[in-house]
N, C-alpha and C. Protein backbone atom coordinates (compact mmCIF):
# COMPACT_ATOMS: atom_id res chain seq x y z
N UNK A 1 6.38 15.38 -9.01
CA UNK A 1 5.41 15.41 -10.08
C UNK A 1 4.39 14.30 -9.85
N UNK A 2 2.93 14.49 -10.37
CA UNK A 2 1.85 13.36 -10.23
C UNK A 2 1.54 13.31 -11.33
N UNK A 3 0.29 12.35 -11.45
CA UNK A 3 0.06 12.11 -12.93
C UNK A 3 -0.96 13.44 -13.19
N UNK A 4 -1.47 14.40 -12.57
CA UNK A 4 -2.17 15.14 -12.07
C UNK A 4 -1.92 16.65 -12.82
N UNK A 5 -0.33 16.71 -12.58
CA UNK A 5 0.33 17.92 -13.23
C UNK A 5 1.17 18.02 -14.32
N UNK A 6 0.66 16.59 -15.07
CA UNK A 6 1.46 16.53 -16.70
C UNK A 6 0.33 17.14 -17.17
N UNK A 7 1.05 17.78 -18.30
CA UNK A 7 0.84 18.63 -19.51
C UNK A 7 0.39 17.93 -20.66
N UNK A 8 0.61 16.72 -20.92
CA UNK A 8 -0.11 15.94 -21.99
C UNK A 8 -1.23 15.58 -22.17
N UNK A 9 -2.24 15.56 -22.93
CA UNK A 9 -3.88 15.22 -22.65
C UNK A 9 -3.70 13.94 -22.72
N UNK A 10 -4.36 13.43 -23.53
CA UNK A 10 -5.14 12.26 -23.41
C UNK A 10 -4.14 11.04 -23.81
N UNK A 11 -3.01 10.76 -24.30
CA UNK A 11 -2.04 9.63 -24.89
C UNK A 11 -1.30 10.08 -23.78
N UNK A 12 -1.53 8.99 -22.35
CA UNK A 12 0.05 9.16 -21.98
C UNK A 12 0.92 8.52 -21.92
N UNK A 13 0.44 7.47 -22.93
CA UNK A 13 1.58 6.57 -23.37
C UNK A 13 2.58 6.68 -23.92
N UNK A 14 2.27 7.95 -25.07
CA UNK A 14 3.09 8.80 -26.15
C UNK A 14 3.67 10.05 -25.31
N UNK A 15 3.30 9.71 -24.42
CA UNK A 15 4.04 11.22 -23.54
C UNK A 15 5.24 11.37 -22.49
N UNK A 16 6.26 12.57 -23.59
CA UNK A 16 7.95 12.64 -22.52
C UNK A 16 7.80 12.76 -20.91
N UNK A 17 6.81 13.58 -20.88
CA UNK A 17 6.98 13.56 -19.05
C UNK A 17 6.31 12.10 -18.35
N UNK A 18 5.14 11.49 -19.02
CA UNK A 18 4.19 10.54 -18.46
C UNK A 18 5.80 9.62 -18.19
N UNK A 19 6.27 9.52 -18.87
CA UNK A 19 7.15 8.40 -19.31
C UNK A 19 8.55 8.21 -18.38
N UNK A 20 8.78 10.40 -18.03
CA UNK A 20 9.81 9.94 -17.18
C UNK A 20 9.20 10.14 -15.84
N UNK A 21 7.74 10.71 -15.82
CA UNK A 21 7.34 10.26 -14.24
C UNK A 21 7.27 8.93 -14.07
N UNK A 22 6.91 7.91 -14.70
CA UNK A 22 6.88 6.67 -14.50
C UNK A 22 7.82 5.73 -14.24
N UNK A 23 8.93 6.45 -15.25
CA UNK A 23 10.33 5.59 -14.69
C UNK A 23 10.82 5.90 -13.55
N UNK A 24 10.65 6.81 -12.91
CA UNK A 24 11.62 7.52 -12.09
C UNK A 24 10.71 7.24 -10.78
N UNK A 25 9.66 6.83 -10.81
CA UNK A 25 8.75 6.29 -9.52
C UNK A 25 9.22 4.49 -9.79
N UNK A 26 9.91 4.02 -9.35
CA UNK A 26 10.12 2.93 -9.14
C UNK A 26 9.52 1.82 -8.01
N UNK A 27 9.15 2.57 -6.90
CA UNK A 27 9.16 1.83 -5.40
C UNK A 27 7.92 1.80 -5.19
N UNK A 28 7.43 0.64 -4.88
CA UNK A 28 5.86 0.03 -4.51
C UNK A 28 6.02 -0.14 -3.49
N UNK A 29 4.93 0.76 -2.53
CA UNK A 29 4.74 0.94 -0.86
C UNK A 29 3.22 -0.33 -0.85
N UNK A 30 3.27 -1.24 -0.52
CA UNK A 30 2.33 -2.07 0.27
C UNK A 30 1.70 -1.41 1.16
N UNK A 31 0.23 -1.14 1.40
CA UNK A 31 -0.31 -1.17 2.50
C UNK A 31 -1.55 -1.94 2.79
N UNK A 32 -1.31 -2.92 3.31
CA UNK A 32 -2.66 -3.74 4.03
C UNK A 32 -3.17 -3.21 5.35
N UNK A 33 -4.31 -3.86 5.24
CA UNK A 33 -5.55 -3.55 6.71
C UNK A 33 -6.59 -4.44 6.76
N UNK A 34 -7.59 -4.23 7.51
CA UNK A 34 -8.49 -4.78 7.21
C UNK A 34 -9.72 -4.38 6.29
N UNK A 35 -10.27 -5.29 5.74
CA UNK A 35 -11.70 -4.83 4.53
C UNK A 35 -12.61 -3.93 5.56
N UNK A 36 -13.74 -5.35 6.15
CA UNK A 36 -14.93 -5.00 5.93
C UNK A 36 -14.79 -4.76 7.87
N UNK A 37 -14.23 -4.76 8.11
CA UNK A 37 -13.97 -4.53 9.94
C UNK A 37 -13.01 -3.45 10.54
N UNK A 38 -12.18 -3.00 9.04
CA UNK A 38 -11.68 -1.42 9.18
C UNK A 38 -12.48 -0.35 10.46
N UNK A 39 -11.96 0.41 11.53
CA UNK A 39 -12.50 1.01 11.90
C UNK A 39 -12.21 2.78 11.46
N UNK A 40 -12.87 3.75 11.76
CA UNK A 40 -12.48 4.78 10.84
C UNK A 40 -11.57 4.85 11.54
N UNK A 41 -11.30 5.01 12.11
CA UNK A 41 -9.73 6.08 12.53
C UNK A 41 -8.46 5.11 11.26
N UNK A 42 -9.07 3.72 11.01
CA UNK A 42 -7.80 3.10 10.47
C UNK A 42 -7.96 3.81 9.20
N UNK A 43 -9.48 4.02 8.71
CA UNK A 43 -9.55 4.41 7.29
C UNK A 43 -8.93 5.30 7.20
N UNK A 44 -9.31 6.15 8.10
CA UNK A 44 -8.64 7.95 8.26
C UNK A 44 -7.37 7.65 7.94
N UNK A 45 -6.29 6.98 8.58
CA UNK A 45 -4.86 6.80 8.81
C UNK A 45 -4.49 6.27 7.13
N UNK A 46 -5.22 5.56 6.72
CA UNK A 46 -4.53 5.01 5.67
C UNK A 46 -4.90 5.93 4.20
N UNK A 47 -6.31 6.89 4.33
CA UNK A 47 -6.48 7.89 3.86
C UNK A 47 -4.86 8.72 3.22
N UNK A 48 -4.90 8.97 4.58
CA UNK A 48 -3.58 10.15 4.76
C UNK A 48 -2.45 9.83 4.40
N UNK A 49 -2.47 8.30 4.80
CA UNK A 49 -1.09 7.84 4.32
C UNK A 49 -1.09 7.61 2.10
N UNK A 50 -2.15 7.17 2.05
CA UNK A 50 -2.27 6.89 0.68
C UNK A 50 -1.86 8.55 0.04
N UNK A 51 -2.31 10.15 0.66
CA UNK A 51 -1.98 10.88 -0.14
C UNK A 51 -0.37 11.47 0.09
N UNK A 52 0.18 10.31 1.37
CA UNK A 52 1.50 11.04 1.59
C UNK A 52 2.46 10.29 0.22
N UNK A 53 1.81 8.85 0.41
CA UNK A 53 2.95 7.94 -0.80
C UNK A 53 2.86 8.82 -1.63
N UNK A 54 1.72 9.33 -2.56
CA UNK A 54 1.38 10.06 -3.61
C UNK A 54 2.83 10.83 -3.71
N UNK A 55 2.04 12.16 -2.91
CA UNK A 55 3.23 13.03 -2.84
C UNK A 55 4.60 12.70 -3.06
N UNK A 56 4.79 11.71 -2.25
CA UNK A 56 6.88 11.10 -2.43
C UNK A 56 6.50 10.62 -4.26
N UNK A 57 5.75 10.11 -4.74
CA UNK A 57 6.08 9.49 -6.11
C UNK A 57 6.17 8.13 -6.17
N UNK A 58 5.93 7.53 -5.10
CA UNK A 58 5.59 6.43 -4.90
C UNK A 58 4.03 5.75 -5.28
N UNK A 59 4.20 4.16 -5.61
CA UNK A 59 3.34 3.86 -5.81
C UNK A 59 2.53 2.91 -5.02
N UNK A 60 1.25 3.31 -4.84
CA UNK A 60 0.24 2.37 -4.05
C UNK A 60 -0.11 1.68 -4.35
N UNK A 61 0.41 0.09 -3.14
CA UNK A 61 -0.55 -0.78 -3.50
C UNK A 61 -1.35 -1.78 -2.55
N UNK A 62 -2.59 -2.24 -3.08
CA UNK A 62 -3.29 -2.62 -1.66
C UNK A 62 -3.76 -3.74 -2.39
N UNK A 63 -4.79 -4.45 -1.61
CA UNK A 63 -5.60 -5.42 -1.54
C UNK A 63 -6.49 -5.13 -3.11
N UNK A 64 -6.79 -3.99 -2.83
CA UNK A 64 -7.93 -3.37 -4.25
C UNK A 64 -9.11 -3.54 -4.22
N UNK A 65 -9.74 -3.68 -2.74
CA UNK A 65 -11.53 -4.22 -3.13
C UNK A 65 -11.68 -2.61 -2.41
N UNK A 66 -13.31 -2.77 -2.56
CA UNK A 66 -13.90 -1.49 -2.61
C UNK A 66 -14.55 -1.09 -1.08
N UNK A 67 -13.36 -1.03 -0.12
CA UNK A 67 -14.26 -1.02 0.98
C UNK A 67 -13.04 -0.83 2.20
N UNK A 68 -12.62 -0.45 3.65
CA UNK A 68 -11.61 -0.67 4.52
C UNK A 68 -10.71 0.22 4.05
N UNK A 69 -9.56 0.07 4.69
CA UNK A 69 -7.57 0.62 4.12
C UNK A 69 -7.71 0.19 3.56
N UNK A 70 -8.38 -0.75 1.96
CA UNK A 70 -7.63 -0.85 0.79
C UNK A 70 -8.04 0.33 -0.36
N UNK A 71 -9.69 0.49 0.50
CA UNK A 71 -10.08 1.39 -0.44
C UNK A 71 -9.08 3.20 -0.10
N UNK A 72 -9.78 3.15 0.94
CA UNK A 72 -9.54 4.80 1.94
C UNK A 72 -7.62 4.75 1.24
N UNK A 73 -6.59 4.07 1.44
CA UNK A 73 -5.22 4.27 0.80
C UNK A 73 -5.39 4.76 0.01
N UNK A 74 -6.52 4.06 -1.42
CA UNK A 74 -6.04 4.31 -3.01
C UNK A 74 -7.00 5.73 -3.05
N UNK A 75 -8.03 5.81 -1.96
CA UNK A 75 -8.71 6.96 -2.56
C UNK A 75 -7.72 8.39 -2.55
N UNK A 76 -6.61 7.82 -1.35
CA UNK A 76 -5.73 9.24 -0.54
C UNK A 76 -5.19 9.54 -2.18
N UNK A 77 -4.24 8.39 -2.67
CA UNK A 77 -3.45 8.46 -3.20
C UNK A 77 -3.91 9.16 -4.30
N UNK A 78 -5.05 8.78 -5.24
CA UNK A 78 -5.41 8.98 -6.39
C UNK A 78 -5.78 10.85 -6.74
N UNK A 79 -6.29 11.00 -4.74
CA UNK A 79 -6.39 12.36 -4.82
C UNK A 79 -5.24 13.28 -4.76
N UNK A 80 -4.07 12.70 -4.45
CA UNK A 80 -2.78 13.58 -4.62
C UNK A 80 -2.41 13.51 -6.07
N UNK A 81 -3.03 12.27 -6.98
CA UNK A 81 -2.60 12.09 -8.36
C UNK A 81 -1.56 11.00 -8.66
N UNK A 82 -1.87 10.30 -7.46
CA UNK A 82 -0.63 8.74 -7.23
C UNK A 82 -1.05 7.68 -8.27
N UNK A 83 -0.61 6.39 -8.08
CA UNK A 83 -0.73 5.80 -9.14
C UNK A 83 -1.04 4.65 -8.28
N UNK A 84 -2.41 4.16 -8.30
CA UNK A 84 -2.46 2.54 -7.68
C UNK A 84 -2.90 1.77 -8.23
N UNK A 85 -2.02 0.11 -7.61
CA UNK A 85 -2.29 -1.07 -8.18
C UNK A 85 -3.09 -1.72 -6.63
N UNK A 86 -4.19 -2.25 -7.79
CA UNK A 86 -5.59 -3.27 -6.52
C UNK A 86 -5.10 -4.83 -7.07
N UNK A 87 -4.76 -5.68 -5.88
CA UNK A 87 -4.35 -6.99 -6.30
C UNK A 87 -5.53 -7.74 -6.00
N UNK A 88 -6.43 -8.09 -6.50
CA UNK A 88 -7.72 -8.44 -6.21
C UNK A 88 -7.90 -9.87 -6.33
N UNK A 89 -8.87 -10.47 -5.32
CA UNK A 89 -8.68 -12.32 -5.00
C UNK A 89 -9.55 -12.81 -6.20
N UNK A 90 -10.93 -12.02 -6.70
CA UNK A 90 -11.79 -12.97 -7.53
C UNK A 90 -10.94 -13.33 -8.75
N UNK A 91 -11.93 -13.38 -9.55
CA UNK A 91 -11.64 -13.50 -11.13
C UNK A 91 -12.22 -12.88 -11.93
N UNK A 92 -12.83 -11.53 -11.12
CA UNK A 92 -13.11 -10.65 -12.26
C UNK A 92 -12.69 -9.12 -11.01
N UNK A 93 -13.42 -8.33 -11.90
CA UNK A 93 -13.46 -6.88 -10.86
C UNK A 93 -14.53 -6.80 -10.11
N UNK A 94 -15.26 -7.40 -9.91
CA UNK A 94 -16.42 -7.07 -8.98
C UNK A 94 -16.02 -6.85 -7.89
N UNK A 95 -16.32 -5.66 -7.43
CA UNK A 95 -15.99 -5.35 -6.18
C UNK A 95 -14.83 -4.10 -5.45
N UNK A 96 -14.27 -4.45 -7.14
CA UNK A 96 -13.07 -3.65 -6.76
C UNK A 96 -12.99 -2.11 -6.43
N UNK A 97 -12.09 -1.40 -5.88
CA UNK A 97 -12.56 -0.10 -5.59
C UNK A 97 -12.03 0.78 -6.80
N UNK A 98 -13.16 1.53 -6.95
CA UNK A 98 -12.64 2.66 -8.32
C UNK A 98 -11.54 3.67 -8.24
N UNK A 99 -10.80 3.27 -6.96
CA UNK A 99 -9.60 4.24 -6.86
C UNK A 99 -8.09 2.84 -7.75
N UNK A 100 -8.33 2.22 -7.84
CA UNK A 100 -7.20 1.58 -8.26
C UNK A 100 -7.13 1.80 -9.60
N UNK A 101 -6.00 2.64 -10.24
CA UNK A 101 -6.06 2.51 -11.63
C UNK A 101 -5.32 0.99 -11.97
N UNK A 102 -4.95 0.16 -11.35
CA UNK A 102 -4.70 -0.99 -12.44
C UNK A 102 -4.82 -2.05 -11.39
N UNK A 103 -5.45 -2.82 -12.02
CA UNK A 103 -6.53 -4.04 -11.26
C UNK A 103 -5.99 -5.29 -12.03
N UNK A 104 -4.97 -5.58 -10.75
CA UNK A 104 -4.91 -7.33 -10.99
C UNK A 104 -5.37 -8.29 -10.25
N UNK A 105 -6.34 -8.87 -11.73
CA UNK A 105 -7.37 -9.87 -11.08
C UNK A 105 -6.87 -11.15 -10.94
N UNK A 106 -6.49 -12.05 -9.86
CA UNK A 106 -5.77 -13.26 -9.45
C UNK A 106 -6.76 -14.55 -9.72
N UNK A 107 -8.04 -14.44 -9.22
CA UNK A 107 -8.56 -15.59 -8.88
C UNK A 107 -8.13 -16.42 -8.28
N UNK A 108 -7.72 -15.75 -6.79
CA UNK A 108 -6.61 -16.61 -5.97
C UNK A 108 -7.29 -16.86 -4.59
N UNK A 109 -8.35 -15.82 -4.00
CA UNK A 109 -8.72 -15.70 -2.76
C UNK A 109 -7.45 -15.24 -2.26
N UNK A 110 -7.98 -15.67 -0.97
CA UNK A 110 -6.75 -15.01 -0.42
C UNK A 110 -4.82 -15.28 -0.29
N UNK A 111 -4.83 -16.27 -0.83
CA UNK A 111 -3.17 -16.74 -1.70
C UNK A 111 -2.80 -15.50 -2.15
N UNK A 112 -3.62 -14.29 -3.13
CA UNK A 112 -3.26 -13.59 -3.95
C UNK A 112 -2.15 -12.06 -2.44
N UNK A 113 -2.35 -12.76 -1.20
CA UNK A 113 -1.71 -11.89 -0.29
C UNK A 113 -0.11 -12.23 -0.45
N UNK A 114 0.50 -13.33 -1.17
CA UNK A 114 1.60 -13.34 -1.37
C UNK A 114 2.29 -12.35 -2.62
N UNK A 115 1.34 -12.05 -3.53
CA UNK A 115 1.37 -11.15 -4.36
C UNK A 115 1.37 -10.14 -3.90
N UNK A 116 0.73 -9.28 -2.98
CA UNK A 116 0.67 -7.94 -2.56
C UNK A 116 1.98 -8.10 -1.81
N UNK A 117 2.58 -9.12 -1.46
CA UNK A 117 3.43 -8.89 -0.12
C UNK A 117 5.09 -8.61 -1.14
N UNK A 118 5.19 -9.94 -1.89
CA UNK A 118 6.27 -9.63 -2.75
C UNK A 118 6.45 -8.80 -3.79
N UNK A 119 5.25 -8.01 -4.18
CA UNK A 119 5.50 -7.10 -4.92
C UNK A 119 5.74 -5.82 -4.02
N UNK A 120 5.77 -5.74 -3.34
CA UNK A 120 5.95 -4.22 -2.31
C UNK A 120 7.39 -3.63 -1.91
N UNK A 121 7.91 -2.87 -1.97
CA UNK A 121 9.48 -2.44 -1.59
C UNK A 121 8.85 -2.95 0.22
N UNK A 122 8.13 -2.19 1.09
CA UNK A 122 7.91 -1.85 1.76
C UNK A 122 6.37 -2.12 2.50
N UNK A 123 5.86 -2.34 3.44
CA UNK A 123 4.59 -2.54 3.82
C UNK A 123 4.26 -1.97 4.98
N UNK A 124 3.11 -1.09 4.74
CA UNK A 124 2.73 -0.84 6.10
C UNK A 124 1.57 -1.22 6.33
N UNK A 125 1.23 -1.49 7.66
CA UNK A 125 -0.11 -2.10 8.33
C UNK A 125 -0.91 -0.76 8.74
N UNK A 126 -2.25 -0.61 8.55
CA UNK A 126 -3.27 -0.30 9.18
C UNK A 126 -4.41 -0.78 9.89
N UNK A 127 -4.05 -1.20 10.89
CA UNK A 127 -5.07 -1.86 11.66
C UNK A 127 -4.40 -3.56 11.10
N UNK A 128 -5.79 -4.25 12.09
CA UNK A 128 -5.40 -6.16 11.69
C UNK A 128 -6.85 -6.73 11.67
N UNK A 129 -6.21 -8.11 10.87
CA UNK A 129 -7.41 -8.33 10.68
C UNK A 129 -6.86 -10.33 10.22
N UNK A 130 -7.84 -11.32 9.90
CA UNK A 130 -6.96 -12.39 9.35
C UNK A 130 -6.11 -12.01 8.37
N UNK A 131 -6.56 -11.63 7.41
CA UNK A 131 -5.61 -11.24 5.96
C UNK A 131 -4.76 -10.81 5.87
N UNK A 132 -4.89 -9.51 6.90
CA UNK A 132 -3.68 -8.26 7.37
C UNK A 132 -2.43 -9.31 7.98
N UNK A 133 -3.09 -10.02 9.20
CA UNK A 133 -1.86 -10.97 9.80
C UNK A 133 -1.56 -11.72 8.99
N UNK A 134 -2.08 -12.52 7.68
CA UNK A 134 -1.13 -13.54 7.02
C UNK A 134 -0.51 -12.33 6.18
N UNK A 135 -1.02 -11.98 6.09
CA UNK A 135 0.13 -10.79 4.73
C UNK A 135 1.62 -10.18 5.67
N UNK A 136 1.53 -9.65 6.85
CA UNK A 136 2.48 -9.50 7.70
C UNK A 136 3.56 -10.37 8.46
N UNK A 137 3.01 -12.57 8.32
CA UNK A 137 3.53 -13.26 8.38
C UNK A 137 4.35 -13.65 7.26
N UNK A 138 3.84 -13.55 6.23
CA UNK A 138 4.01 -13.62 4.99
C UNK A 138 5.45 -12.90 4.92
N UNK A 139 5.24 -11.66 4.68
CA UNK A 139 6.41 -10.79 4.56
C UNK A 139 7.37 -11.08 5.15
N UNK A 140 7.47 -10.75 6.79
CA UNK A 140 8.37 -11.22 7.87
C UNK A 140 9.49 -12.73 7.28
N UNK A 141 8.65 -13.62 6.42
CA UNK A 141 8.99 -14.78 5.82
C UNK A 141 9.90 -14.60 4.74
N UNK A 142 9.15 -13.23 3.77
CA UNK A 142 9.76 -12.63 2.72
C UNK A 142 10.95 -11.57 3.15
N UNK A 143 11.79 -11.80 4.14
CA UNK A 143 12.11 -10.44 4.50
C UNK A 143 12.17 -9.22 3.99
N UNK A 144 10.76 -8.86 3.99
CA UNK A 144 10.27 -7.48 4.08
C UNK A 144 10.21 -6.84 4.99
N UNK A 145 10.72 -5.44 4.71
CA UNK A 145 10.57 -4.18 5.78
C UNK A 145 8.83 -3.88 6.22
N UNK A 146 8.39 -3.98 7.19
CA UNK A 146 7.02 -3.83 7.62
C UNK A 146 7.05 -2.56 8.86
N UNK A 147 6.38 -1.57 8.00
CA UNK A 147 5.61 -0.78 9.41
C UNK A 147 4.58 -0.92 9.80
N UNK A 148 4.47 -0.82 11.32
CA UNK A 148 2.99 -0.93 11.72
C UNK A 148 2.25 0.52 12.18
N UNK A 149 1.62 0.91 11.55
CA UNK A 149 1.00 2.45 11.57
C UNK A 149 -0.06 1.98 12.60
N UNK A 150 0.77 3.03 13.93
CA UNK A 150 -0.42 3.40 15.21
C UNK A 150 -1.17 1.40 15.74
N UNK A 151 -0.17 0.48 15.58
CA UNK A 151 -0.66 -0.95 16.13
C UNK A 151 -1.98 -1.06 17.30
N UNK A 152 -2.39 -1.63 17.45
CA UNK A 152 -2.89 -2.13 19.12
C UNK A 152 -1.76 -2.84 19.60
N UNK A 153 -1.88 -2.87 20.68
CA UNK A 153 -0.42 -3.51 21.77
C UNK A 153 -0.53 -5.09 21.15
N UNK A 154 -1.51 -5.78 21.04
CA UNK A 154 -1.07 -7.10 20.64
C UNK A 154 -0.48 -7.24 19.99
N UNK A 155 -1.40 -6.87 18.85
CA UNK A 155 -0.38 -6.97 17.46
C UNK A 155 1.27 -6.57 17.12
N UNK A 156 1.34 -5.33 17.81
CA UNK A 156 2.59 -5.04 17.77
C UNK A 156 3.61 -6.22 18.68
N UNK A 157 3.08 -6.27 19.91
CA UNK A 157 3.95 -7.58 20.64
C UNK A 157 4.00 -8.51 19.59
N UNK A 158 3.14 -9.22 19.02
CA UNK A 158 3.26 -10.33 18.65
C UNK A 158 4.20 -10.40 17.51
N UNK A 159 3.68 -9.23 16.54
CA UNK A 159 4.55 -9.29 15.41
C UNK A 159 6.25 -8.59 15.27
N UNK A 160 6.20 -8.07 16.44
CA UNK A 160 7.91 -8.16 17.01
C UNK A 160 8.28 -8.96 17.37
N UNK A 161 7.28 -9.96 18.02
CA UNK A 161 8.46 -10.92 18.91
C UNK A 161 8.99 -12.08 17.58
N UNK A 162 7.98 -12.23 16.28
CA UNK A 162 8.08 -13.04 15.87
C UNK A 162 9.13 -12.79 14.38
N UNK A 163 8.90 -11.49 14.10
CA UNK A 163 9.58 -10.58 12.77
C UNK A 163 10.81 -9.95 13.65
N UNK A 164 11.07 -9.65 14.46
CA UNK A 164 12.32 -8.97 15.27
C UNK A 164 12.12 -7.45 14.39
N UNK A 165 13.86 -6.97 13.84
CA UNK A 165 14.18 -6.26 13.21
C UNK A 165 12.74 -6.05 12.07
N UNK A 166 12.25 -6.53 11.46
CA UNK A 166 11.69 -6.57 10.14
C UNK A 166 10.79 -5.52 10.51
N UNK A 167 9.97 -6.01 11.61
CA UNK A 167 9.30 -4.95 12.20
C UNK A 167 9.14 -3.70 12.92
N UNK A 168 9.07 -2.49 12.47
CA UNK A 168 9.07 -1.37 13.39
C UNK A 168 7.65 -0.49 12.98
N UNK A 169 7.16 0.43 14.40
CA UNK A 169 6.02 0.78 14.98
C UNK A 169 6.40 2.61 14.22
N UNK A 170 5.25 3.30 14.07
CA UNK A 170 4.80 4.39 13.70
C UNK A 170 3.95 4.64 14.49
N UNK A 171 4.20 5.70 14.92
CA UNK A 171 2.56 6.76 15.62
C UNK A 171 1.85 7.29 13.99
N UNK A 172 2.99 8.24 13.66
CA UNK A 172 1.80 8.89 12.87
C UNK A 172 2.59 8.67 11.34
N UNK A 173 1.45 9.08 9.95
CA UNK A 173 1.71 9.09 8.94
C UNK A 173 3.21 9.61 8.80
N UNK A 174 3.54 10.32 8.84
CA UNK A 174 4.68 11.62 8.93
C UNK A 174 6.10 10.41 9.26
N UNK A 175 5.60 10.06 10.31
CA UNK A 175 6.82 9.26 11.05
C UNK A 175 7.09 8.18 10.09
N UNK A 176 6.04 7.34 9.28
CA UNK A 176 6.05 5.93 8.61
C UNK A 176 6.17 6.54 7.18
N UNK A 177 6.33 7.44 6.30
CA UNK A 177 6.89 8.36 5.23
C UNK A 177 8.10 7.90 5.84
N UNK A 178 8.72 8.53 6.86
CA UNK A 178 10.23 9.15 7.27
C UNK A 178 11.10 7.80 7.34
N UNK A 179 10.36 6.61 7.75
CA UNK A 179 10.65 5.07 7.85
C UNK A 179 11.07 4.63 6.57
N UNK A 180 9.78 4.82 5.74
CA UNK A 180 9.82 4.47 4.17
C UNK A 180 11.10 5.03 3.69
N UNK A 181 11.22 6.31 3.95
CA UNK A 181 12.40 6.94 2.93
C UNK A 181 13.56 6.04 3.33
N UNK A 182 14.18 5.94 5.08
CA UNK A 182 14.96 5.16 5.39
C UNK A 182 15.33 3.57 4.87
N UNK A 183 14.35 3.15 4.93
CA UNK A 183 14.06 1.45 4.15
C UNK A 183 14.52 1.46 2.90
N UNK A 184 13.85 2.53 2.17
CA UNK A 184 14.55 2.39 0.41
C UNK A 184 15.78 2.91 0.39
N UNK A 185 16.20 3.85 1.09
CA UNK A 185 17.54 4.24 1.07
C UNK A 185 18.71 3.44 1.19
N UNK A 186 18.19 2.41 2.30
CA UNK A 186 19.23 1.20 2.71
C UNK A 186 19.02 0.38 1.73
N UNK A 187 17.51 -0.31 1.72
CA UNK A 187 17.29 -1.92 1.18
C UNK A 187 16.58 -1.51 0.08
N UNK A 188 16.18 -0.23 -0.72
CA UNK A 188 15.43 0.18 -1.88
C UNK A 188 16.74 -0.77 -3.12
């Protein structure tokens, strides 16, 4: 179920299904990338991936500005009818992308990547970037489960040699779903 194919209009606060789709989606999928140096194929990837979380009932969450994999995730998701949270650095919304239905504003800069990292069951990478790598050091720290969707060879060397186990590689969307399900199954 999405928020997409409830039957309740406009209160879905007051509403039996809003209420048990909401409980029953428990698990926050992380996905970072880079903003403003995203290349498309990453957007594309994180596109697809944002409408696969959807689909499982999972919830998206990214960076939240309006631009890169943070935007292209929440746009996937929102179009399957997913539910995303934008963890955003200013202190207001400027900027933020209009796919995030709930926008938390930190006023942290970029600190607020410890927030995206510990709130996540799960994280996957699209592409790298500075932010992307402290959020993926970060985690590795947090032992968090991290996929890396379709890496460049560096990145992937590096962040195996340094995360071991924590870290494992995806070719495609399909494969890093099939990861996710595994991760929550064990460590959900």
């Amino acid at each position: 179920m999405s928020l997409l194919s409830l039957s309740c209009p406009v209160t879905f606060l007051s509403c039996p299904e809003f209420i048990n789709w909401f409980m029953a989606t428990k698990f926050i999928i992380g996905v970072m990338g880079p903003g403003e140096t995203a290349t498309p194929r990453e957007n594309e990837l994180a596109f697809e991936l944002g409408k696969a979380i959807a689909r499982e009932g999972w919830i998206t969450l990214s960076g939240g500005r309006a631009f890169g994999v943070m935007n292209a995730v929440m746009e996937g998701a929102v179009l399957q009818g997913g539910l995303t949270i934008g963890v955003l650095p200013g202190d207001d919304e400027q900027g933020s992308s209009p796919h995030a239905a709930i926008k938390i504003v930190t006023g942290m800069g970029g600190a607020r990547n410890l927030i995206n990292v510990l709130s996540s069951h799960v994280l996957v990478v699209c592409g790298m970037a500075a932010g992307t790598a402290s959020e993926v050091a970060l985690a590795i720290k947090a032992d968090k489960r991290i996929i890396m969707l379709d890496p460049d060879d560096v990145s992937e060397e590096f962040f195996r040699k340094i995360g071991s186990y924590k870290v494992s590689v995806a070719k495609t969307v399909k494969e890093a779903v099939s990861m996710i399900k595994n991760f929550l199954s064990v460590y959900g």
